[in-house]
PDB file of N, CA and C in Angstrom:
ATOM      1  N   UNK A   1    -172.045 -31.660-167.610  1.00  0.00           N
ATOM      2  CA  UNK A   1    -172.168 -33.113-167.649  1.00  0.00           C
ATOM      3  C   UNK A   1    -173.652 -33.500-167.649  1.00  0.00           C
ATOM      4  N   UNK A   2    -174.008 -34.709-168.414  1.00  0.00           N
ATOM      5  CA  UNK A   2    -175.791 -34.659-168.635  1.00  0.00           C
ATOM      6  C   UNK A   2    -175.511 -36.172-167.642  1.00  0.00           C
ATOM      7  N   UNK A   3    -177.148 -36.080-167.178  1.00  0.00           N
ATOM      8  CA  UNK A   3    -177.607 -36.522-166.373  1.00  0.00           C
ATOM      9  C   UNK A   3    -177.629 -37.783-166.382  1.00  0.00           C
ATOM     10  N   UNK A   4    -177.476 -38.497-167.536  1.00  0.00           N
ATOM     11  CA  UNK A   4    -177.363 -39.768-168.012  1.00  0.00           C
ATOM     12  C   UNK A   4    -175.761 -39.650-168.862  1.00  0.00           C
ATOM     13  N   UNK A   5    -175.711 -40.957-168.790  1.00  0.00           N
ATOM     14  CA  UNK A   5    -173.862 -41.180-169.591  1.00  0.00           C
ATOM     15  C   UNK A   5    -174.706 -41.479-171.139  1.00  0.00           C
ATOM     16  N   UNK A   6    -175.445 -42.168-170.741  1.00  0.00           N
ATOM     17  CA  UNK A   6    -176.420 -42.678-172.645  1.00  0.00           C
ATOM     18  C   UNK A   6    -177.852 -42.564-171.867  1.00  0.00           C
ATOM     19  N   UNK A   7    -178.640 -42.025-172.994  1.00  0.00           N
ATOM     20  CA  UNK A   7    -179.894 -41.556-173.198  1.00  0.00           C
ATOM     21  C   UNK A   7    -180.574 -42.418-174.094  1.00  0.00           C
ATOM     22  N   UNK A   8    -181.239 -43.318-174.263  1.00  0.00           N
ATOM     23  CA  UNK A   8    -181.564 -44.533-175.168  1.00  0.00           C
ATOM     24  C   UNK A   8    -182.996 -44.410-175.627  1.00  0.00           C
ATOM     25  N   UNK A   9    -183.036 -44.074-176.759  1.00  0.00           N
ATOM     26  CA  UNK A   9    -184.432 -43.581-177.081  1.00  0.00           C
ATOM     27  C   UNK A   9    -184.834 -45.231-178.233  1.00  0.00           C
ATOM     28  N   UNK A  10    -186.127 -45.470-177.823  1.00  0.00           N
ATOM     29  CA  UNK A  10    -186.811 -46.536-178.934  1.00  0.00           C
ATOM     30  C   UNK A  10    -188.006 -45.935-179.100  1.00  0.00           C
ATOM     31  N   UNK A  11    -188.242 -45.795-180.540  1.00  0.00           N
ATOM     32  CA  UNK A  11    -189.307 -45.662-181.076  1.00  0.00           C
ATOM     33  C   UNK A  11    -189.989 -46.593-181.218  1.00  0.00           C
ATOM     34  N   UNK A  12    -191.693 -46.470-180.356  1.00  0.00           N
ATOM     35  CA  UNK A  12    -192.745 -47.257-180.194  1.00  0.00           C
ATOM     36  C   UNK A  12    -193.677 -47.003-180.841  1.00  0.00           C
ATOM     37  N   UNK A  13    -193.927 -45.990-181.541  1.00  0.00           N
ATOM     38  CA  UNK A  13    -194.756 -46.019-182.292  1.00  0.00           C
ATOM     39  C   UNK A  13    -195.770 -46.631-183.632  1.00  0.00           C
ATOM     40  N   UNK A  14    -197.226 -46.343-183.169  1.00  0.00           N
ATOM     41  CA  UNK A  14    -197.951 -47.000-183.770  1.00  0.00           C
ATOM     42  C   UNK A  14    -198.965 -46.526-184.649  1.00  0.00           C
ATOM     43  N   UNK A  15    -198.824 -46.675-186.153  1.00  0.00           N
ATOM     44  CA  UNK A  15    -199.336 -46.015-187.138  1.00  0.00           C
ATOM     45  C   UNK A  15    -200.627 -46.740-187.668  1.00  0.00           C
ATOM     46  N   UNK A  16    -201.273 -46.004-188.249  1.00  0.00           N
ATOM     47  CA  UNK A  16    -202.650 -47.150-188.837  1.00  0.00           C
ATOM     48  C   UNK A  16    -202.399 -48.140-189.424  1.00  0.00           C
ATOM     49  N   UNK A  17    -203.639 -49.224-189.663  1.00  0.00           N
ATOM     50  CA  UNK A  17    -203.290 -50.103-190.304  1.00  0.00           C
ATOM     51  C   UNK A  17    -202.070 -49.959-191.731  1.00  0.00           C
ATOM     52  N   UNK A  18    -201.189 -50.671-191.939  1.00  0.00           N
ATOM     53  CA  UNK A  18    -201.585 -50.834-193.420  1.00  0.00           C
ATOM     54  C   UNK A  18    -199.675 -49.995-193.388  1.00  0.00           C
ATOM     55  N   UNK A  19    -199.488 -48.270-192.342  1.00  0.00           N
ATOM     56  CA  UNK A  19    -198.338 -48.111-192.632  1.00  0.00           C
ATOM     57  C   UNK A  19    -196.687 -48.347-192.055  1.00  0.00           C
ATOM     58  N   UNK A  20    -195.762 -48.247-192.508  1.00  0.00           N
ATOM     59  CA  UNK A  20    -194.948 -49.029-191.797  1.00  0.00           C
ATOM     60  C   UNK A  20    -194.823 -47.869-190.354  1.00  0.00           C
ATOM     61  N   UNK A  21    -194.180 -48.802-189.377  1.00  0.00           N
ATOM     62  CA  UNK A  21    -194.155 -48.513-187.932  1.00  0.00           C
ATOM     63  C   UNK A  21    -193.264 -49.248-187.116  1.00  0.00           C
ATOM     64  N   UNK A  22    -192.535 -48.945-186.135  1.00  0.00           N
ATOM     65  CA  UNK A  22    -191.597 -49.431-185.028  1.00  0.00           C
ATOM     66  C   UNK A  22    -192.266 -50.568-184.756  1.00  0.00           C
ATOM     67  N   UNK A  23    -193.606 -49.977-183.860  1.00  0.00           N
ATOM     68  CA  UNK A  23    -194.492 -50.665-183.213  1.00  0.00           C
ATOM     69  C   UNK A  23    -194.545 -52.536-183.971  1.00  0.00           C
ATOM     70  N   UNK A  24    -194.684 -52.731-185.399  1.00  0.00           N
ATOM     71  CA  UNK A  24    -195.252 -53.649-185.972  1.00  0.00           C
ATOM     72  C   UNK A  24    -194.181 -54.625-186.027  1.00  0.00           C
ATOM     73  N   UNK A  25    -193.123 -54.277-185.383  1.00  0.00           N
ATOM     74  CA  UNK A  25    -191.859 -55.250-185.544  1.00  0.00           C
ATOM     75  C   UNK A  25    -190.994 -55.479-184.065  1.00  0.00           C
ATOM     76  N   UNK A  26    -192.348 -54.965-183.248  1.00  0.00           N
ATOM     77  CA  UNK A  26    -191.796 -55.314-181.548  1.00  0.00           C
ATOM     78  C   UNK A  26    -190.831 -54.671-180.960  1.00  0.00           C
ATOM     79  N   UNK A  27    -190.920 -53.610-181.064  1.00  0.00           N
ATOM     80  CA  UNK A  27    -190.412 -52.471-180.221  1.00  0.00           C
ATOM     81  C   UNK A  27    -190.489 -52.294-179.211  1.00  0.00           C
ATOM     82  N   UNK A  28    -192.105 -52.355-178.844  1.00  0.00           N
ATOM     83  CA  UNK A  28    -192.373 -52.251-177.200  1.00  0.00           C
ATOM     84  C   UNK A  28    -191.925 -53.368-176.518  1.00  0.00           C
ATOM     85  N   UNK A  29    -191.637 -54.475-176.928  1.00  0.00           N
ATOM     86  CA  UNK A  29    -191.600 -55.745-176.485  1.00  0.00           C
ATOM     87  C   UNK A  29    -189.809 -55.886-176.079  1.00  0.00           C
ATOM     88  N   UNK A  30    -189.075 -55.183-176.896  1.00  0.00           N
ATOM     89  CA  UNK A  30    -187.919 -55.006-176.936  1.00  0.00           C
ATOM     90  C   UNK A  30    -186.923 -54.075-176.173  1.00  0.00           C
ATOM     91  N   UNK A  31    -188.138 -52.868-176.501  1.00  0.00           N
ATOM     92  CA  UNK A  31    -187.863 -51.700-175.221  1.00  0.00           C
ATOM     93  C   UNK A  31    -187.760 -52.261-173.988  1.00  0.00           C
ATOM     94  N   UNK A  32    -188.639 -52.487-173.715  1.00  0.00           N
ATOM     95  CA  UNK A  32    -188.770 -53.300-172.330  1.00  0.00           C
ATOM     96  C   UNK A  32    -187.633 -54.415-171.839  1.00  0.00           C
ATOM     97  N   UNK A  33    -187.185 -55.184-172.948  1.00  0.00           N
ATOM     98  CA  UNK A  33    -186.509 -56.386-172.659  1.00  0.00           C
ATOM     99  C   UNK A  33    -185.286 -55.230-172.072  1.00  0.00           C
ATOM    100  N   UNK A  34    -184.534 -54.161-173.049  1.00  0.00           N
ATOM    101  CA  UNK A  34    -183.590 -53.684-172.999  1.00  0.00           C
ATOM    102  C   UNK A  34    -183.682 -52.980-171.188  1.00  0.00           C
ATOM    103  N   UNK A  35    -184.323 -52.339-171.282  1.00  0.00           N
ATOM    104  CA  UNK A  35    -184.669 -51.842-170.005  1.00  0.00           C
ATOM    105  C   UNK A  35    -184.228 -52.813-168.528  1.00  0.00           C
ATOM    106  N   UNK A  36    -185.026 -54.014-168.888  1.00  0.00           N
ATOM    107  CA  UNK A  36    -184.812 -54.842-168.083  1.00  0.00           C
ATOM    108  C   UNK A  36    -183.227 -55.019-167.683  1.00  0.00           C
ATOM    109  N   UNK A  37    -182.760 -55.705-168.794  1.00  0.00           N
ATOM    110  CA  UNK A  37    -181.573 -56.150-168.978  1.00  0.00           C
ATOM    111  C   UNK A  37    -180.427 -55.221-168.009  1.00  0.00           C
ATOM    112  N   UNK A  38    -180.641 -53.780-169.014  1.00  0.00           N
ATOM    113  CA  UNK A  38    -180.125 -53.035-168.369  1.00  0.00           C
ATOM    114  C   UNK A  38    -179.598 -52.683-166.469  1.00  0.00           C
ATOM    115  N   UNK A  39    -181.169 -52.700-166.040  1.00  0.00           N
ATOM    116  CA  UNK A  39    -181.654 -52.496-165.211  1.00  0.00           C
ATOM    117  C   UNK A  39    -180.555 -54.137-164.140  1.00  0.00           C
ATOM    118  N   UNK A  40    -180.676 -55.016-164.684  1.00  0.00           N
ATOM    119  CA  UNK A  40    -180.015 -56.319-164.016  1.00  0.00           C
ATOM    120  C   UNK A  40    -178.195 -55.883-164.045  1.00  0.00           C
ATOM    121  N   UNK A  41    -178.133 -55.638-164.952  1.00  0.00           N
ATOM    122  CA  UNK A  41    -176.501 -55.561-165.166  1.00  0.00           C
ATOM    123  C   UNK A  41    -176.061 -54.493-164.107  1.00  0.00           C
ATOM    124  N   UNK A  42    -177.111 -53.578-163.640  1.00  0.00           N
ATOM    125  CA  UNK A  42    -176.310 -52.275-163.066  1.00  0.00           C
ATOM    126  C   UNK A  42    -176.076 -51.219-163.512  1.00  0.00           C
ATOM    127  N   UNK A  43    -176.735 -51.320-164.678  1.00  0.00           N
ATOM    128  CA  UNK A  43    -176.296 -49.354-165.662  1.00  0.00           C
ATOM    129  C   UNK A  43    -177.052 -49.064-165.800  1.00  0.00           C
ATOM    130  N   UNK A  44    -178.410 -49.218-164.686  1.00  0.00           N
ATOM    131  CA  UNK A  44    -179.245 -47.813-165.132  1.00  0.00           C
ATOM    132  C   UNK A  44    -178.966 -47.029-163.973  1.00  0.00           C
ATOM    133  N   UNK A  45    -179.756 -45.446-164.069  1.00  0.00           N
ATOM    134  CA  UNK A  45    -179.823 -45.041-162.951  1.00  0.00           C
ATOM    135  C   UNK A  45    -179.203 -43.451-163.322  1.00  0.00           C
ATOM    136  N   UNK A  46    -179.060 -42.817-162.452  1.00  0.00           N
ATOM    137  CA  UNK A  46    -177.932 -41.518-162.948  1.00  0.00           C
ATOM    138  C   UNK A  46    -177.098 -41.376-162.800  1.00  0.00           C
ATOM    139  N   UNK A  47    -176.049 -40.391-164.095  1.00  0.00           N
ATOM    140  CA  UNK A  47    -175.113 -41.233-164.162  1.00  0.00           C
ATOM    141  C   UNK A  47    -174.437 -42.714-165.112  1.00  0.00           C
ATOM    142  N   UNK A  48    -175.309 -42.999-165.009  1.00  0.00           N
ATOM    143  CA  UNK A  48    -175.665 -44.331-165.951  1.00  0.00           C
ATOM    144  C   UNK A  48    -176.518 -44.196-167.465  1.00  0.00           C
ATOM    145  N   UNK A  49    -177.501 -45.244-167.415  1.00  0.00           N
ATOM    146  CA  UNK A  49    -178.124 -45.258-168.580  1.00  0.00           C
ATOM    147  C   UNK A  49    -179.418 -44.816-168.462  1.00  0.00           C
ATOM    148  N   UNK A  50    -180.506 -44.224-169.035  1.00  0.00           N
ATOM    149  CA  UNK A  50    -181.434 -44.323-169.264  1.00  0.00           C
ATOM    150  C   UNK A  50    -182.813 -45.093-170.820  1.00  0.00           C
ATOM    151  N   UNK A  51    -183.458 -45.510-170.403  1.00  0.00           N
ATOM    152  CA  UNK A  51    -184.175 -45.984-171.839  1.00  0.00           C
ATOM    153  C   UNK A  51    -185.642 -45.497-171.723  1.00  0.00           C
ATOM    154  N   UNK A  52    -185.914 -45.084-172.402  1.00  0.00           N
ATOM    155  CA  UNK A  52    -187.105 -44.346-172.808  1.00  0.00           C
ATOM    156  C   UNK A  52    -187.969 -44.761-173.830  1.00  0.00           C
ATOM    157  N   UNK A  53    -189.041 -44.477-173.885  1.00  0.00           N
ATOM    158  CA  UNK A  53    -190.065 -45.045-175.259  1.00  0.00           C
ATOM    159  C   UNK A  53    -190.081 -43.784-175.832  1.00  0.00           C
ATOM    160  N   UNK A  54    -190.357 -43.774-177.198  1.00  0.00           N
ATOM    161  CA  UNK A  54    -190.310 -42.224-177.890  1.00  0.00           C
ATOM    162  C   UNK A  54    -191.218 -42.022-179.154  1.00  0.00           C
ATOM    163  N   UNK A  55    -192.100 -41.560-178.985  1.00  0.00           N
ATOM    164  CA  UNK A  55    -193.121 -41.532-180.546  1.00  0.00           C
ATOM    165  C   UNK A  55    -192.038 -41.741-182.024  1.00  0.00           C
ATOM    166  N   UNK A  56    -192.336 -41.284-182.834  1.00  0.00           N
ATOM    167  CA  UNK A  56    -191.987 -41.318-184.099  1.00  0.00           C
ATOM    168  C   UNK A  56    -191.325 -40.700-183.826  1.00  0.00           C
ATOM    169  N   UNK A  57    -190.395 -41.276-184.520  1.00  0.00           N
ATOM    170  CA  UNK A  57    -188.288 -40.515-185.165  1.00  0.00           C
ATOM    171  C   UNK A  57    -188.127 -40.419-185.977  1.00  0.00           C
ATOM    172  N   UNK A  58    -189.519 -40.481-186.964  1.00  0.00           N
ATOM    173  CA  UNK A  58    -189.565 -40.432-188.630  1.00  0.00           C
ATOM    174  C   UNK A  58    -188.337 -41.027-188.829  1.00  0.00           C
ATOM    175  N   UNK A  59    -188.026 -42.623-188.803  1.00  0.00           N
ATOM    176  CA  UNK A  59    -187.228 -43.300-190.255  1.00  0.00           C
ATOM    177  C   UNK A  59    -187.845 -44.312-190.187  1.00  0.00           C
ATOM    178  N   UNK A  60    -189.033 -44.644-190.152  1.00  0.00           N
ATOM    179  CA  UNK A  60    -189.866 -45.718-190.320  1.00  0.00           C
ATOM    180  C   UNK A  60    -189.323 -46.858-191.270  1.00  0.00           C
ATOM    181  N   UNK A  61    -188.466 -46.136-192.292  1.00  0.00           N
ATOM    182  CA  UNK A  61    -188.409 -46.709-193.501  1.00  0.00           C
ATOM    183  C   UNK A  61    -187.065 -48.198-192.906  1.00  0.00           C
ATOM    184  N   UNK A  62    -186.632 -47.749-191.831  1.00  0.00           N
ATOM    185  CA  UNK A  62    -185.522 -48.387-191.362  1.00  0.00           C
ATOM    186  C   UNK A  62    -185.803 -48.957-190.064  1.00  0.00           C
ATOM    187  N   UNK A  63    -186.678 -48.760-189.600  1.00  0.00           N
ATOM    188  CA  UNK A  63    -187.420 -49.228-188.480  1.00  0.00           C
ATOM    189  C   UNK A  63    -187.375 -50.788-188.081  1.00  0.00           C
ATOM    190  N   UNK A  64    -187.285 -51.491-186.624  1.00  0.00           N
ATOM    191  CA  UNK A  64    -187.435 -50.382-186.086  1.00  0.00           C
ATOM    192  C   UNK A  64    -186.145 -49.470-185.865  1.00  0.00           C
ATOM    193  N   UNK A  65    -186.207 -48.566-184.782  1.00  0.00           N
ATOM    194  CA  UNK A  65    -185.050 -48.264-184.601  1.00  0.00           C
ATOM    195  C   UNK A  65    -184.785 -47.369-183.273  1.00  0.00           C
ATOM    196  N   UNK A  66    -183.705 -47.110-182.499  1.00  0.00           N
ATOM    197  CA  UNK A  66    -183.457 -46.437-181.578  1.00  0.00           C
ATOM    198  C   UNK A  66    -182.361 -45.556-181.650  1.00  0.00           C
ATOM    199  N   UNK A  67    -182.064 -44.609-180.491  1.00  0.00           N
ATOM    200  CA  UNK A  67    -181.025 -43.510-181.354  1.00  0.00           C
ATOM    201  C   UNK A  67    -180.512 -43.786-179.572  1.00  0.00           C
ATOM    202  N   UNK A  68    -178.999 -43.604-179.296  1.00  0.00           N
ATOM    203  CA  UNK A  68    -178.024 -42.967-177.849  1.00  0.00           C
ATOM    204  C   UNK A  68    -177.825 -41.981-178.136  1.00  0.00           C
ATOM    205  N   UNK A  69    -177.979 -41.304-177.431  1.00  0.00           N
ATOM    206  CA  UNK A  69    -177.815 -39.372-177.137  1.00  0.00           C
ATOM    207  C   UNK A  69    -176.541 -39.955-175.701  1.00  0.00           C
ATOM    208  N   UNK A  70    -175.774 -39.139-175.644  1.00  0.00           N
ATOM    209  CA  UNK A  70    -175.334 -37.887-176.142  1.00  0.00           C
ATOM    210  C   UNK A  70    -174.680 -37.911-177.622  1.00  0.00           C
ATOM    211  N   UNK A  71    -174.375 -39.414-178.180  1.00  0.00           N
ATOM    212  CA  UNK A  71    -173.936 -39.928-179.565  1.00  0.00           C
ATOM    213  C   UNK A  71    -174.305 -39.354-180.753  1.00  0.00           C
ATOM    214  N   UNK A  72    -175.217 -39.487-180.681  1.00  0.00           N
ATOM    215  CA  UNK A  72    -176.664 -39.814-181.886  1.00  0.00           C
ATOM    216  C   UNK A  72    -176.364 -40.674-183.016  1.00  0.00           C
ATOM    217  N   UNK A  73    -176.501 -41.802-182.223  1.00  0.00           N
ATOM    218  CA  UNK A  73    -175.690 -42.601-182.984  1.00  0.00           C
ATOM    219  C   UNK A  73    -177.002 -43.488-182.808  1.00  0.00           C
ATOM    220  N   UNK A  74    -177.881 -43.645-184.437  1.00  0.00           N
ATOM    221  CA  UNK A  74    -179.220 -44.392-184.351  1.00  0.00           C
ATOM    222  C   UNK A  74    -178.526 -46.202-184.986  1.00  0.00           C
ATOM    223  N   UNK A  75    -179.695 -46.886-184.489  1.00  0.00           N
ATOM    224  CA  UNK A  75    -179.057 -48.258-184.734  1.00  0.00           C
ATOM    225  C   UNK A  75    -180.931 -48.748-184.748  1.00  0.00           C
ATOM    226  N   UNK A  76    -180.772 -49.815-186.194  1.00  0.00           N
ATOM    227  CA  UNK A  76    -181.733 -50.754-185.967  1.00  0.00           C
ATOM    228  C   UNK A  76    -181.394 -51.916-185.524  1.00  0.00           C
ATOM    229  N   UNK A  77    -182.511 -52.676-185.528  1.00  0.00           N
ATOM    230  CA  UNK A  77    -182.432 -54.380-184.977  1.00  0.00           C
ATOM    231  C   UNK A  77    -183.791 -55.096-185.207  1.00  0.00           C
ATOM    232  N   UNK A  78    -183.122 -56.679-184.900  1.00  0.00           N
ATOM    233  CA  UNK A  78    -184.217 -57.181-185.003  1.00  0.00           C
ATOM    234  C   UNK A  78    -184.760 -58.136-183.997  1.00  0.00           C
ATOM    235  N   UNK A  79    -184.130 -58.635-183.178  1.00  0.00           N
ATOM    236  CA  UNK A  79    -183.966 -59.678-182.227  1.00  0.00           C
ATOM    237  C   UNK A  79    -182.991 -59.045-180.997  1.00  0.00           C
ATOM    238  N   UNK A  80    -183.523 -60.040-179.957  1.00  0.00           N
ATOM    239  CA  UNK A  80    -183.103 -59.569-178.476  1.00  0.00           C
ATOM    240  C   UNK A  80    -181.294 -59.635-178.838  1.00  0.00           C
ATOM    241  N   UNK A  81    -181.077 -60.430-179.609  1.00  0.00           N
ATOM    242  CA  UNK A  81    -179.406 -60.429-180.362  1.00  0.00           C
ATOM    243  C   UNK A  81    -179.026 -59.499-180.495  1.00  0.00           C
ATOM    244  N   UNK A  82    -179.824 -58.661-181.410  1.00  0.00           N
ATOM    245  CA  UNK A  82    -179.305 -57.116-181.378  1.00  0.00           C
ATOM    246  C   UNK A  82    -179.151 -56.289-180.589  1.00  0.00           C
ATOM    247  N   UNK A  83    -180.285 -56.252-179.544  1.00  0.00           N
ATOM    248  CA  UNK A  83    -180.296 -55.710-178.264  1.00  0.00           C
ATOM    249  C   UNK A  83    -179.639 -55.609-177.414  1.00  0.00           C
ATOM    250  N   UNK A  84    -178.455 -57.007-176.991  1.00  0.00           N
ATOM    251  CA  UNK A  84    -177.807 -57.260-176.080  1.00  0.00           C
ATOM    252  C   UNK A  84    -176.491 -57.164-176.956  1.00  0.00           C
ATOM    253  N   UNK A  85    -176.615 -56.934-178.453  1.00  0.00           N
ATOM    254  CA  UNK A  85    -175.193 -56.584-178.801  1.00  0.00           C
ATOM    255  C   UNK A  85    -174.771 -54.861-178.225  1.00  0.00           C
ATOM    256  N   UNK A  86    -175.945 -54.137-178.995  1.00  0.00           N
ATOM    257  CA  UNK A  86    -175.892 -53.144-178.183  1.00  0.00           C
ATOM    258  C   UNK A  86    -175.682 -52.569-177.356  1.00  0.00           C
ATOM    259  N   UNK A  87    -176.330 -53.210-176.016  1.00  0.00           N
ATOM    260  CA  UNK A  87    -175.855 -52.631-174.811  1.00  0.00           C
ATOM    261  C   UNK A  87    -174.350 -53.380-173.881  1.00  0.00           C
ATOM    262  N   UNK A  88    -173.945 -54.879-174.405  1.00  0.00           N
ATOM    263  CA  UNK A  88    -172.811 -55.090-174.717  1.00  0.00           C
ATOM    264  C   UNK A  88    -171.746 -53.539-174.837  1.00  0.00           C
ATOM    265  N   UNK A  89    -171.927 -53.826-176.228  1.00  0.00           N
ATOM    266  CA  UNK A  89    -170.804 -52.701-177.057  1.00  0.00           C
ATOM    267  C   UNK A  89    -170.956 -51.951-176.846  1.00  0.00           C
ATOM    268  N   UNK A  90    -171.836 -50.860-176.955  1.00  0.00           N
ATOM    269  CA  UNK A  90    -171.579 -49.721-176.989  1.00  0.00           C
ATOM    270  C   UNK A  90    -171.970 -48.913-175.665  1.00  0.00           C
ATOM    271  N   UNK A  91    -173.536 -49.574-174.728  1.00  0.00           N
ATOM    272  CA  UNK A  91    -173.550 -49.011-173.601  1.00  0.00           C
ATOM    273  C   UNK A  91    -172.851 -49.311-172.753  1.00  0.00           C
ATOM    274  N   UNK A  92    -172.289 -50.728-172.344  1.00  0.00           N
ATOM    275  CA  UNK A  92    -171.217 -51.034-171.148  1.00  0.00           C
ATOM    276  C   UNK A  92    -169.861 -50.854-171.945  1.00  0.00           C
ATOM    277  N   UNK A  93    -169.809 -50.837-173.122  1.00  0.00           N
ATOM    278  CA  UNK A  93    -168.276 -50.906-173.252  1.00  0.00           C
ATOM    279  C   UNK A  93    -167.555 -50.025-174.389  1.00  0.00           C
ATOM    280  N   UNK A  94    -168.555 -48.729-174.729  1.00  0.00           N
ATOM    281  CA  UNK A  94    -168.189 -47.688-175.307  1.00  0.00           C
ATOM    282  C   UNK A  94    -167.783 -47.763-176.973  1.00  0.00           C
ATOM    283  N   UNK A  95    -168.139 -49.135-177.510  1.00  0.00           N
ATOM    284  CA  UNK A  95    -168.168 -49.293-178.892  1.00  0.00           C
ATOM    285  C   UNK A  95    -169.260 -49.247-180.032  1.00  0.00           C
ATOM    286  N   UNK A  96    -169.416 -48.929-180.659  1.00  0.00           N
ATOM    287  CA  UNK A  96    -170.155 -48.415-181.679  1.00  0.00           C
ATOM    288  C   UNK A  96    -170.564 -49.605-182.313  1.00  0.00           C
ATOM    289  N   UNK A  97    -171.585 -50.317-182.520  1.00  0.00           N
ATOM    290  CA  UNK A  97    -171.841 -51.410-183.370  1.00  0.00           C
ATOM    291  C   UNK A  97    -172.567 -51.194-184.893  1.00  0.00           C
ATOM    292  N   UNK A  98    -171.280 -50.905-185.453  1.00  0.00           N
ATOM    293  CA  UNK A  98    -171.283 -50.708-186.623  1.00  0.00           C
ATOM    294  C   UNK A  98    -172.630 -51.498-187.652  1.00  0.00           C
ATOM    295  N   UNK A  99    -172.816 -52.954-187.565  1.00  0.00           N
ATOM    296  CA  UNK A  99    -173.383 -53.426-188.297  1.00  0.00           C
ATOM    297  C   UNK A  99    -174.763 -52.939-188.400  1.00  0.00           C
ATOM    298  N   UNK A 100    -175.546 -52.462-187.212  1.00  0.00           N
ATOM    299  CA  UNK A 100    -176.541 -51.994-186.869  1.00  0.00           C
ATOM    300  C   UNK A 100    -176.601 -50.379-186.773  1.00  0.00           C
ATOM    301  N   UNK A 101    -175.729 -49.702-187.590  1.00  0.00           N
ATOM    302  CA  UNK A 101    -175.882 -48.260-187.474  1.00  0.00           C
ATOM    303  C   UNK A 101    -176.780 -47.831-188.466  1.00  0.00           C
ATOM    304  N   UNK A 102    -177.772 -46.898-188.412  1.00  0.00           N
ATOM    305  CA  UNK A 102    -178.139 -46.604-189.658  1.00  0.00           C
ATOM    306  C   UNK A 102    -177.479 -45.087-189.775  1.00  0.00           C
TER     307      UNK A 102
END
């Protein structure tokens, strides 16, 4: 049994000027919100959830984006909307949010 129920990885990464990146579309800003959120509802912890910041996941091209382990089930977004659909569906309530899968 792993140590976390979901493992929540967001890519924060930040590339030079000019190429595309997580970072340039508020990732860190988002990471954090999720974290928070999380953190209020009661599912973090062990056992629970974890969220993590994570260099490059090379799919920039789809960016940004985050992946749940033990799933691997990657999902972009764009707004705290997405965020809280997310941990909605699929971290408190075991559904897959399709619209946002890549």
């Amino acid at each position: 049994m792993s140590h976390f129920r979901h493992h929540v990885f967001f890519c924060t990464n930040r590339r030079a000027a000019g190429e595309a990146c997580c970072a340039d579309h508020g990732a860190e800003d988002l990471r954090a919100y999720a974290k928070d959120r999380i953190k209020a509802l009661g599912l973090s912890g062990p056992g629970k959830v974890r969220v993590n910041s994570a260099g490059c996941l090379d799919r920039c091209e789809q960016g940004p984006v985050l992946v749940v382990y033990p799933e691997a089930v990657w999902y972009t977004y764009v707004d705290r909307e997405d965020i809280d659909e997310i941990i909605d569906a699929h971290l408190a309530g075991g559904r897959v949010v399709d619209r946002l899968k890549i």
